[in-house]
Each structure stands twice: as structure tokens, then as C-alpha cells.
PDB file of N, CA and C in Angstrom:
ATOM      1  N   UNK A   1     -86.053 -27.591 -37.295  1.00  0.00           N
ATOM      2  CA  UNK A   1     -84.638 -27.366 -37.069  1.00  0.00           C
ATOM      3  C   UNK A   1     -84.293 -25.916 -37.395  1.00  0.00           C
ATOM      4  N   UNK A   2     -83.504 -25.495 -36.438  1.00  0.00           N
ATOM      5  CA  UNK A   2     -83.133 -23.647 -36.699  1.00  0.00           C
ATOM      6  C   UNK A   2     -81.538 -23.924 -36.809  1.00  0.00           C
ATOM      7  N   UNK A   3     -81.068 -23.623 -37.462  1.00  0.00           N
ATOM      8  CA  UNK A   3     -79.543 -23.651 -37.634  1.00  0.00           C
ATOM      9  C   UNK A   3     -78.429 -24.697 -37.528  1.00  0.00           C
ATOM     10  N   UNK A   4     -79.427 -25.683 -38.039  1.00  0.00           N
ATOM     11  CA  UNK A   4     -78.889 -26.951 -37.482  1.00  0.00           C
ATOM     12  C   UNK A   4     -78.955 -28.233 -35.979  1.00  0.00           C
ATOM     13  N   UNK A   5     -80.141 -27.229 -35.681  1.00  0.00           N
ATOM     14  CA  UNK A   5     -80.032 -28.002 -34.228  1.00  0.00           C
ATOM     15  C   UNK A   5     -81.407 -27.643 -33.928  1.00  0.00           C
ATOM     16  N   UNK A   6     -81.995 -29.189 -33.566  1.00  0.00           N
ATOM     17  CA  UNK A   6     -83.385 -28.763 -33.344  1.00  0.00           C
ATOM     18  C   UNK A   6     -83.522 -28.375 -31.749  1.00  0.00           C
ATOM     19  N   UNK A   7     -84.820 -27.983 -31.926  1.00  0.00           N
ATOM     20  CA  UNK A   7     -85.159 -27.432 -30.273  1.00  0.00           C
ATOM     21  C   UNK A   7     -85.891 -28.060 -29.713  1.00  0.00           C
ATOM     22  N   UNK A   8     -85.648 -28.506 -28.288  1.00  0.00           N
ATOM     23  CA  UNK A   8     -86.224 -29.015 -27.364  1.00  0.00           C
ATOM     24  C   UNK A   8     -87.242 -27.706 -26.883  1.00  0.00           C
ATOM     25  N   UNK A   9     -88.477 -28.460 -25.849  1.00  0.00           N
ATOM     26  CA  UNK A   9     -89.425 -27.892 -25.221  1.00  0.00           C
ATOM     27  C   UNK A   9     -88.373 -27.893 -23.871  1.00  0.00           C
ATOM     28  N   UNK A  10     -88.622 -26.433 -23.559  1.00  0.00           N
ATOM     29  CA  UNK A  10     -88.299 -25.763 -22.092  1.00  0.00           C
ATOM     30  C   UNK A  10     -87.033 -25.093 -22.650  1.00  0.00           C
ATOM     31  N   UNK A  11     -86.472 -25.277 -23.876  1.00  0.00           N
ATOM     32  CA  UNK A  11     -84.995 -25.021 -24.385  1.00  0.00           C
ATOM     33  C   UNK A  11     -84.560 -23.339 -23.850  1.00  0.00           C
ATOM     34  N   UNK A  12     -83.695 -22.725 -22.980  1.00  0.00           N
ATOM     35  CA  UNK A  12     -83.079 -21.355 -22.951  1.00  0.00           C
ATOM     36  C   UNK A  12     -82.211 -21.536 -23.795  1.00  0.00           C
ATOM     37  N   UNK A  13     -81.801 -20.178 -24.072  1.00  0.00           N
ATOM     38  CA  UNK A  13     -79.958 -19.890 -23.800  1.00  0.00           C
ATOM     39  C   UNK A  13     -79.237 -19.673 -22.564  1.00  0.00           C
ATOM     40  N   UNK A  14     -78.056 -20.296 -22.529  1.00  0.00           N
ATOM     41  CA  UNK A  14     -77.724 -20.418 -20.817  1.00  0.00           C
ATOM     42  C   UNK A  14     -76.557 -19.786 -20.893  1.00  0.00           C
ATOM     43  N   UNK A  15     -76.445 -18.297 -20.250  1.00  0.00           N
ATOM     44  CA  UNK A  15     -75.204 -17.745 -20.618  1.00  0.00           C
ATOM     45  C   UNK A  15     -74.929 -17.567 -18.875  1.00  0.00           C
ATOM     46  N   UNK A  16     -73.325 -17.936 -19.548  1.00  0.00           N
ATOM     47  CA  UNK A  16     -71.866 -17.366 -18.590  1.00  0.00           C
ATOM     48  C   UNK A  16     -71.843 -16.169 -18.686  1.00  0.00           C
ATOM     49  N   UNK A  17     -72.170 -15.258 -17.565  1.00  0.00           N
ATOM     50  CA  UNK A  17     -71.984 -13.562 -17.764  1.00  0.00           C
ATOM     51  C   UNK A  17     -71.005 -13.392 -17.508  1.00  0.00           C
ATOM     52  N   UNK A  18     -70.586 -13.942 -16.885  1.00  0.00           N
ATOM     53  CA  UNK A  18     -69.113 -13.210 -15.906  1.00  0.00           C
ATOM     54  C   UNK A  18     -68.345 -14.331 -14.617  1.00  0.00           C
ATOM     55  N   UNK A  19     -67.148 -14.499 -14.704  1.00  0.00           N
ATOM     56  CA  UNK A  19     -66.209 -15.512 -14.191  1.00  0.00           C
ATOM     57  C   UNK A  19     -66.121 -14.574 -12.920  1.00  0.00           C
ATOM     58  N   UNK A  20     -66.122 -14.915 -11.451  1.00  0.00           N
ATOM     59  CA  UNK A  20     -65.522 -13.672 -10.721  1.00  0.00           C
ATOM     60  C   UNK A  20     -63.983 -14.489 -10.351  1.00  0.00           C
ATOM     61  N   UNK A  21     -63.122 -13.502 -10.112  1.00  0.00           N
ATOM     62  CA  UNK A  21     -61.872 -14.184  -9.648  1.00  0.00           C
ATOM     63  C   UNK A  21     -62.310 -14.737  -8.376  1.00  0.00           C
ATOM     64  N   UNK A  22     -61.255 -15.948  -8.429  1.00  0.00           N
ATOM     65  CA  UNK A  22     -60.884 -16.410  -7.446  1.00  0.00           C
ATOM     66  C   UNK A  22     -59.789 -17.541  -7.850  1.00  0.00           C
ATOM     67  N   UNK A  23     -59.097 -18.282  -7.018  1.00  0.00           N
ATOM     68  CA  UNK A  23     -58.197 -18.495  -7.240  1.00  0.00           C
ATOM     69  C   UNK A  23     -58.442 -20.077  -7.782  1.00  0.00           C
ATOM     70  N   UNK A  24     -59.310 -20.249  -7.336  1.00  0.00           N
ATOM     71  CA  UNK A  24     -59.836 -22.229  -8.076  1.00  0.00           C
ATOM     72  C   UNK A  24     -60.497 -21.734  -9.871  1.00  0.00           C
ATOM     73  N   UNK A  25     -60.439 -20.281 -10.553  1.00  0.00           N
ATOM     74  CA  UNK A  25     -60.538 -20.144 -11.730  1.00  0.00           C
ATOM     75  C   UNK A  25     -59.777 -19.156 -12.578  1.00  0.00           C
ATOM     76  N   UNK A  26     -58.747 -19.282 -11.707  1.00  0.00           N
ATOM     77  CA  UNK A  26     -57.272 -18.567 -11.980  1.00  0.00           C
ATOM     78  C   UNK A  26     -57.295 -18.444 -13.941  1.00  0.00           C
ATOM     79  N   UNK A  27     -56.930 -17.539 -14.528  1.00  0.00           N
ATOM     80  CA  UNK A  27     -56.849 -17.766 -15.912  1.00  0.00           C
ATOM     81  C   UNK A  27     -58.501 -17.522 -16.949  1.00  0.00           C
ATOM     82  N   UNK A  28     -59.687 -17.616 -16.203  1.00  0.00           N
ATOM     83  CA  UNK A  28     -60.940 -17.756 -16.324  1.00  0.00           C
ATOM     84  C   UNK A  28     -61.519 -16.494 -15.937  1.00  0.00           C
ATOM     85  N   UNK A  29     -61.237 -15.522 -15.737  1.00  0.00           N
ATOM     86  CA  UNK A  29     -61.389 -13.953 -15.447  1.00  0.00           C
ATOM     87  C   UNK A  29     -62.267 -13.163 -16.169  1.00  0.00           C
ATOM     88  N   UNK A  30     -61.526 -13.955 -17.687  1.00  0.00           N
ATOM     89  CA  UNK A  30     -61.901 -12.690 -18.846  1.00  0.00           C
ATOM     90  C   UNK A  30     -63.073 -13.193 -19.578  1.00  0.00           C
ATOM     91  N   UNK A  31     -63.644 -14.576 -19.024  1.00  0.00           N
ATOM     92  CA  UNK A  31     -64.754 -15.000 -19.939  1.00  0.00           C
ATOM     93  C   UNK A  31     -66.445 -14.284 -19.630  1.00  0.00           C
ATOM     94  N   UNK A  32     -66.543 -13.600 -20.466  1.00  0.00           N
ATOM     95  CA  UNK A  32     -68.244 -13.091 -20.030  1.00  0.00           C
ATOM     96  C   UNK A  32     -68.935 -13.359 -21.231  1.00  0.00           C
ATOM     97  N   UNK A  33     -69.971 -13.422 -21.161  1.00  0.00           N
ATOM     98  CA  UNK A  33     -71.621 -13.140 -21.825  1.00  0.00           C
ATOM     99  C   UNK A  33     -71.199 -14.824 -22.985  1.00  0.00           C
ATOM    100  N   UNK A  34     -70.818 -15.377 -22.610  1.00  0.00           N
ATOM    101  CA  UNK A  34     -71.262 -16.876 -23.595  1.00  0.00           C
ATOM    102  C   UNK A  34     -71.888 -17.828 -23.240  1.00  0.00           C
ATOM    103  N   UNK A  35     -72.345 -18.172 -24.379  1.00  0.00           N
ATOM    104  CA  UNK A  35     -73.422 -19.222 -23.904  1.00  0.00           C
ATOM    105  C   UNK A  35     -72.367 -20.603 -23.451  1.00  0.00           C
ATOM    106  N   UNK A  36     -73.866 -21.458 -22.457  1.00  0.00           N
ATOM    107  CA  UNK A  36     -72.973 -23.159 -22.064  1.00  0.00           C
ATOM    108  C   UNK A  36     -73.459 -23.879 -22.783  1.00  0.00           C
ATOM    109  N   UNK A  37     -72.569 -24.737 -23.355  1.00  0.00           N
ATOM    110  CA  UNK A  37     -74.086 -25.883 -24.006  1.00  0.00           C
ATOM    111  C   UNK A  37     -73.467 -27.022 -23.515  1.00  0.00           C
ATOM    112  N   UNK A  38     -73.003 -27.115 -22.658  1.00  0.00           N
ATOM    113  CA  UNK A  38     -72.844 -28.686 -21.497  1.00  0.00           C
ATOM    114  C   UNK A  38     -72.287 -28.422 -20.515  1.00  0.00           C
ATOM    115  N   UNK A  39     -72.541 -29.524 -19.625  1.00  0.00           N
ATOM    116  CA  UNK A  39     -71.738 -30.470 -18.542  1.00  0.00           C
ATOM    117  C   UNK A  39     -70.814 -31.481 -18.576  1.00  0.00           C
ATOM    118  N   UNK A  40     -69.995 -31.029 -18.225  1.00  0.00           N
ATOM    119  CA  UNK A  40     -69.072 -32.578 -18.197  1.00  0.00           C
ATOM    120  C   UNK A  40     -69.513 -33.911 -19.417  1.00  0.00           C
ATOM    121  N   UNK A  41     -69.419 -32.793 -20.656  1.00  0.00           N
ATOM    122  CA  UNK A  41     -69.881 -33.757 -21.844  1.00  0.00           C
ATOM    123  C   UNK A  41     -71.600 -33.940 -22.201  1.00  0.00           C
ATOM    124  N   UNK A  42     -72.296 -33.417 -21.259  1.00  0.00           N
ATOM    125  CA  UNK A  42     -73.625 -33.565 -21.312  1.00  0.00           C
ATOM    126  C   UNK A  42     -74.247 -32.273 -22.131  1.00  0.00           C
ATOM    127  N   UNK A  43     -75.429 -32.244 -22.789  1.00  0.00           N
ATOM    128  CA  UNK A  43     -75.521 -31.199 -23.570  1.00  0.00           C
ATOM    129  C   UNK A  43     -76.629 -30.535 -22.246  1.00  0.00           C
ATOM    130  N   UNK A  44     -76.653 -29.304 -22.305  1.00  0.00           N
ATOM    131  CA  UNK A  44     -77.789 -28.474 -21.199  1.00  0.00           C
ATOM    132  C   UNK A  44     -78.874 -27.985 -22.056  1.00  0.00           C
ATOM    133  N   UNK A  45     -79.970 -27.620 -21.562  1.00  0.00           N
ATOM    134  CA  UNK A  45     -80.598 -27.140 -22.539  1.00  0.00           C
ATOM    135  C   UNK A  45     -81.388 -26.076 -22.244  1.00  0.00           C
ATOM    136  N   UNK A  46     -81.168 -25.524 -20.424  1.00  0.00           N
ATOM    137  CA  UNK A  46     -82.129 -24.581 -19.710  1.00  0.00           C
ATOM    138  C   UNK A  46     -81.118 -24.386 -18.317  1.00  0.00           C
ATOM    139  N   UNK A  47     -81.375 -23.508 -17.568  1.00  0.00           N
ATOM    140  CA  UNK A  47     -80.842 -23.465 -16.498  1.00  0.00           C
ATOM    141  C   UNK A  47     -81.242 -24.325 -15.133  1.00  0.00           C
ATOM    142  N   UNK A  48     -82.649 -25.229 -15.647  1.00  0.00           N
ATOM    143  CA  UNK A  48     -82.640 -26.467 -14.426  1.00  0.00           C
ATOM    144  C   UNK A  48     -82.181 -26.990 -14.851  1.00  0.00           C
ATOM    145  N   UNK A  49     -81.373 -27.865 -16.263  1.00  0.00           N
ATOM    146  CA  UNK A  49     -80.545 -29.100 -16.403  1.00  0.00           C
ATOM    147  C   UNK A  49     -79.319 -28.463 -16.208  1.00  0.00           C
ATOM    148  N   UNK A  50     -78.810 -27.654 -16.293  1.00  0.00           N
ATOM    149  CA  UNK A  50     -77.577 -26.452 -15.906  1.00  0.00           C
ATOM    150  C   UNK A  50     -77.018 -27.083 -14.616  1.00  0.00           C
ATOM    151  N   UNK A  51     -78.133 -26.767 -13.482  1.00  0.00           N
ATOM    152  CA  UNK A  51     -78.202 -27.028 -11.933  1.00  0.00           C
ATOM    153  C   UNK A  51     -78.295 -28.089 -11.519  1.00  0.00           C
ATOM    154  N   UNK A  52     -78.979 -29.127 -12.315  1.00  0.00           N
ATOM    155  CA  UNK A  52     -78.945 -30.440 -12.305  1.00  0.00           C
ATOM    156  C   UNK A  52     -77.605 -31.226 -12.481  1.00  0.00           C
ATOM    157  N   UNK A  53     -77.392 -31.245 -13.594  1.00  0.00           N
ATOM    158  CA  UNK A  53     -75.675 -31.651 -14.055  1.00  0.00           C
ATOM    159  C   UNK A  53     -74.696 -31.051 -13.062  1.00  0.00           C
ATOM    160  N   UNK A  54     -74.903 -30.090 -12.350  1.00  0.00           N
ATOM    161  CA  UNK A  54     -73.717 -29.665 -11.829  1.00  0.00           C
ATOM    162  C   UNK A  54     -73.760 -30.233 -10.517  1.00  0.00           C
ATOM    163  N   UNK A  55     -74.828 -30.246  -9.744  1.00  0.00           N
ATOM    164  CA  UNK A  55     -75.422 -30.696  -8.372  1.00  0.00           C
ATOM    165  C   UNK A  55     -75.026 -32.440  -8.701  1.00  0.00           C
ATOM    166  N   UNK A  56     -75.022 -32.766  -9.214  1.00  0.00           N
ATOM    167  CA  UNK A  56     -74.717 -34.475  -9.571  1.00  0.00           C
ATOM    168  C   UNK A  56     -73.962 -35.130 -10.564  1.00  0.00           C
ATOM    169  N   UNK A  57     -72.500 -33.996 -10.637  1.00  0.00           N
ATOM    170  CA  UNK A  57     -71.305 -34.072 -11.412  1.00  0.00           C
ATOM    171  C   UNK A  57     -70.700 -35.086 -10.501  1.00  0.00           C
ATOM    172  N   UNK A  58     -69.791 -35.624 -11.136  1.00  0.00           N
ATOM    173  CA  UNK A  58     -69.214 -36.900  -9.971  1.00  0.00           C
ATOM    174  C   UNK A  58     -67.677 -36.578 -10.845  1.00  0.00           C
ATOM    175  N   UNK A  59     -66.760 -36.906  -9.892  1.00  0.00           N
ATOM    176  CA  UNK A  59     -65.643 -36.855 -10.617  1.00  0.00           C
ATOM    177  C   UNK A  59     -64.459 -36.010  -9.573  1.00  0.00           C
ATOM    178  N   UNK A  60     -63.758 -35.875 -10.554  1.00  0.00           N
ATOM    179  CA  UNK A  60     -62.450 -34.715  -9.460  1.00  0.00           C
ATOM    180  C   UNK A  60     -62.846 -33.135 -10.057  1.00  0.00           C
ATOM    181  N   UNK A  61     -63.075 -33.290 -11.454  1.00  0.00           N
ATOM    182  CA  UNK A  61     -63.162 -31.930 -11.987  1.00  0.00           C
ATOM    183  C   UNK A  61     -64.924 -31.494 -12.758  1.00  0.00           C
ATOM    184  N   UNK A  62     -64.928 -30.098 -13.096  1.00  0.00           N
ATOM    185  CA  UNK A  62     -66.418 -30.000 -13.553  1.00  0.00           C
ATOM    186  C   UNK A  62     -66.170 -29.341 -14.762  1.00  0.00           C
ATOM    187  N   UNK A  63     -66.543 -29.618 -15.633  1.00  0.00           N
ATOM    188  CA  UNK A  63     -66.362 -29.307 -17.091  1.00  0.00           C
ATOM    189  C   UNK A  63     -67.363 -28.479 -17.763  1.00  0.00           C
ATOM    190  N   UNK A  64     -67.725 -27.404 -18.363  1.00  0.00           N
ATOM    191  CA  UNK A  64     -68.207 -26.608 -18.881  1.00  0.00           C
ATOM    192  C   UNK A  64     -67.793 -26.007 -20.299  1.00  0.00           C
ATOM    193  N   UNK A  65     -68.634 -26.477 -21.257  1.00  0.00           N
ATOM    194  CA  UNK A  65     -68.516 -26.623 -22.966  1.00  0.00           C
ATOM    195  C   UNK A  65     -69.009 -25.050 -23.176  1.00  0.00           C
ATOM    196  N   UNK A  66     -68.665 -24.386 -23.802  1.00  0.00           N
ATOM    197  CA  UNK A  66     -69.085 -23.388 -24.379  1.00  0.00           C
ATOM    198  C   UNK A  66     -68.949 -23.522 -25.858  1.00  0.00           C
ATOM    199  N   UNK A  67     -69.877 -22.864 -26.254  1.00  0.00           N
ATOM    200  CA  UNK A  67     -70.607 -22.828 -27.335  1.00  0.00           C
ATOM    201  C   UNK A  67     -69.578 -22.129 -28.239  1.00  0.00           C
ATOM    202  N   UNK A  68     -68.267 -21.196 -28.147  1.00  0.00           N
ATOM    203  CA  UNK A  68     -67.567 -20.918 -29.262  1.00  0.00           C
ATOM    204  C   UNK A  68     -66.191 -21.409 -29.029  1.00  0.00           C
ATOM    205  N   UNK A  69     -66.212 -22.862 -28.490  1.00  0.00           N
ATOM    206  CA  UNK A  69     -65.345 -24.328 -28.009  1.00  0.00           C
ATOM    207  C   UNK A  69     -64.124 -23.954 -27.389  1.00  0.00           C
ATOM    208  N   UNK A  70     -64.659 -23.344 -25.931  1.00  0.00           N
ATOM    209  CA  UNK A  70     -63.812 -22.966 -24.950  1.00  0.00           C
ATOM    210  C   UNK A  70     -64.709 -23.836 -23.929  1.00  0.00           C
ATOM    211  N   UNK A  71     -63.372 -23.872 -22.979  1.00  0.00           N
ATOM    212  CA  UNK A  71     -63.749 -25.144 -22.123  1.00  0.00           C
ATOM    213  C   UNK A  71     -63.368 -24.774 -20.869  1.00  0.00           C
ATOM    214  N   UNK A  72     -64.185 -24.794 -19.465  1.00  0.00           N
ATOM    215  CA  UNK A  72     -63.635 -23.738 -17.876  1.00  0.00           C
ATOM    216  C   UNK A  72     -63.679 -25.383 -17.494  1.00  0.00           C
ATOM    217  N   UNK A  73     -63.063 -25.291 -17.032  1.00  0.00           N
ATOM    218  CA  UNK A  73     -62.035 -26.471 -15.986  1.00  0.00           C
ATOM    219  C   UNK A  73     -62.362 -26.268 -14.936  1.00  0.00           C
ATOM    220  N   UNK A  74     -63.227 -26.236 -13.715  1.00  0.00           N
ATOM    221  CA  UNK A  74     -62.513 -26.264 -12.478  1.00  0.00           C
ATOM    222  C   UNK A  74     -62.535 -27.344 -11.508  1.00  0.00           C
ATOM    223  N   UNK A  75     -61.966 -27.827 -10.781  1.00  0.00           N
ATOM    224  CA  UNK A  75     -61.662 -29.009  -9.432  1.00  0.00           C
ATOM    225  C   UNK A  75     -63.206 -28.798  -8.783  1.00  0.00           C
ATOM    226  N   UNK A  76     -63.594 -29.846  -8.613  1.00  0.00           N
ATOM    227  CA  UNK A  76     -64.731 -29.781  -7.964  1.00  0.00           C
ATOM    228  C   UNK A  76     -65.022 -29.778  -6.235  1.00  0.00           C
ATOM    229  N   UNK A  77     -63.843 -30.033  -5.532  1.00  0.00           N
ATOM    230  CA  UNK A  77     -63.784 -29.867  -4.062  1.00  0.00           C
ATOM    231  C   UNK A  77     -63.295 -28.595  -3.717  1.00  0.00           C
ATOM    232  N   UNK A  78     -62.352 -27.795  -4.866  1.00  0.00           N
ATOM    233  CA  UNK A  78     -61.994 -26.826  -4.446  1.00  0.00           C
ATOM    234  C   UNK A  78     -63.230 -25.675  -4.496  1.00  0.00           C
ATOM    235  N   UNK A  79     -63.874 -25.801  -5.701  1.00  0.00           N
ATOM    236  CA  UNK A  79     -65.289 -25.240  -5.959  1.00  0.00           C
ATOM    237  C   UNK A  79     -66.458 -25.175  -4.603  1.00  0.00           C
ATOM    238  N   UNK A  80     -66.779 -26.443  -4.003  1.00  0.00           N
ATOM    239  CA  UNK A  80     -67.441 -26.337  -3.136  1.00  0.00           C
ATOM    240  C   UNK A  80     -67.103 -25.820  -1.881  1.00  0.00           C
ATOM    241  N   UNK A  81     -65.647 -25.724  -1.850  1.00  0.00           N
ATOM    242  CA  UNK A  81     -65.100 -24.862  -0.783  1.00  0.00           C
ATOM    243  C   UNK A  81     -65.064 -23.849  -0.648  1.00  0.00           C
ATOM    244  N   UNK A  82     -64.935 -23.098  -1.989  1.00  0.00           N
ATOM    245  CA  UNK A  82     -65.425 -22.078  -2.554  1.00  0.00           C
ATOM    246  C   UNK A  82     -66.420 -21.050  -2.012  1.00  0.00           C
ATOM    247  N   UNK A  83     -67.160 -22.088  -2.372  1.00  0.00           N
ATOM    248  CA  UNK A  83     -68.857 -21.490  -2.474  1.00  0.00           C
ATOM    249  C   UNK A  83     -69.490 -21.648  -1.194  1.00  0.00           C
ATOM    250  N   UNK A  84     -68.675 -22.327   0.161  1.00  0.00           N
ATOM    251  CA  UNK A  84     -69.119 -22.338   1.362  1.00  0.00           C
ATOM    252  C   UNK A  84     -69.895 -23.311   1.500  1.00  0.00           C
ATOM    253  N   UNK A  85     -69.965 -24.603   0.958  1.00  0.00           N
ATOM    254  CA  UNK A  85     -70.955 -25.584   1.044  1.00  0.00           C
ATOM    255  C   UNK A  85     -70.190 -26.835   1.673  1.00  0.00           C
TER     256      UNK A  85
END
């Protein structure tokens, strides 16, 4: 255990560098360089469970825990509209 929290095999740090505007993360601009440590309540532990959880989020919205307990909100249809998918 390192600081209270043991480590998994494959374990990163999974950092949020940078929010870009747009208007489905209105308010979410100013967040850079923190780490995620979940999904929609799920803990992450690398950037394939990152991609995983997010690719097979179910719901209206997608939830993202950060590690100094700030929380990005965004709608999940507006997101994929977004992103051209």
C-alpha cells in the first residue's frame, strides 16, 4: 500500500490535461492537468479502463471523479454529437 491505496497491475495516472470549450462543457474550461479516478462511480485505473467505462456508460449523463473531488458532468448524446460519432 502507497498512501493509502494499494496498486493494481497495469495501474497509470490518468490525467485531464485540458477541457477544450465547447458548449456541452460550458463552465469546464478552466480544468487542466488532474488526475481521473472514475467513471460514472467506477474507479479507473489506466487509460484502457478510462475508454472502456466511457465507450459503455449507459445513462443520460457521463460522470468523471477527479481526484481533488471535482466532478465534469456532461450529457452523453450531446457529447457524441460532439465528437462526430
Amino acid at each position: 500500500m502507497i498512501g493509502g491505496t494499494s496498486e493494481v497491475d497495469g495501474q497509470q495516472v490518468v490525467m485531464l490535461s485540458q477541457v477544450l470549450a465547447d458548449e456541452i462543457n460550458a463552465g469546464y474550461q478552466g480544468m487542466h492537468d488532474v488526475e481521473v479516478k472514475g467513471v460514472n462511480g467506477t474507479q479507473v485505473h489506466n487509460l484502457r479502463e478510462l475508454k472502456a467505462a466511457i465507450e459503455g456508460a449507459i445513462g443520460e449523463f457521463l460522470r468523471l471523479d477527479l481526484v481533488d473531488e471535482r466532478v465534469l458532468v456532461v450529457n452523453m448524446q450531446e457529447a457524441q454529437e460532439a465528437g462526430g460519432d
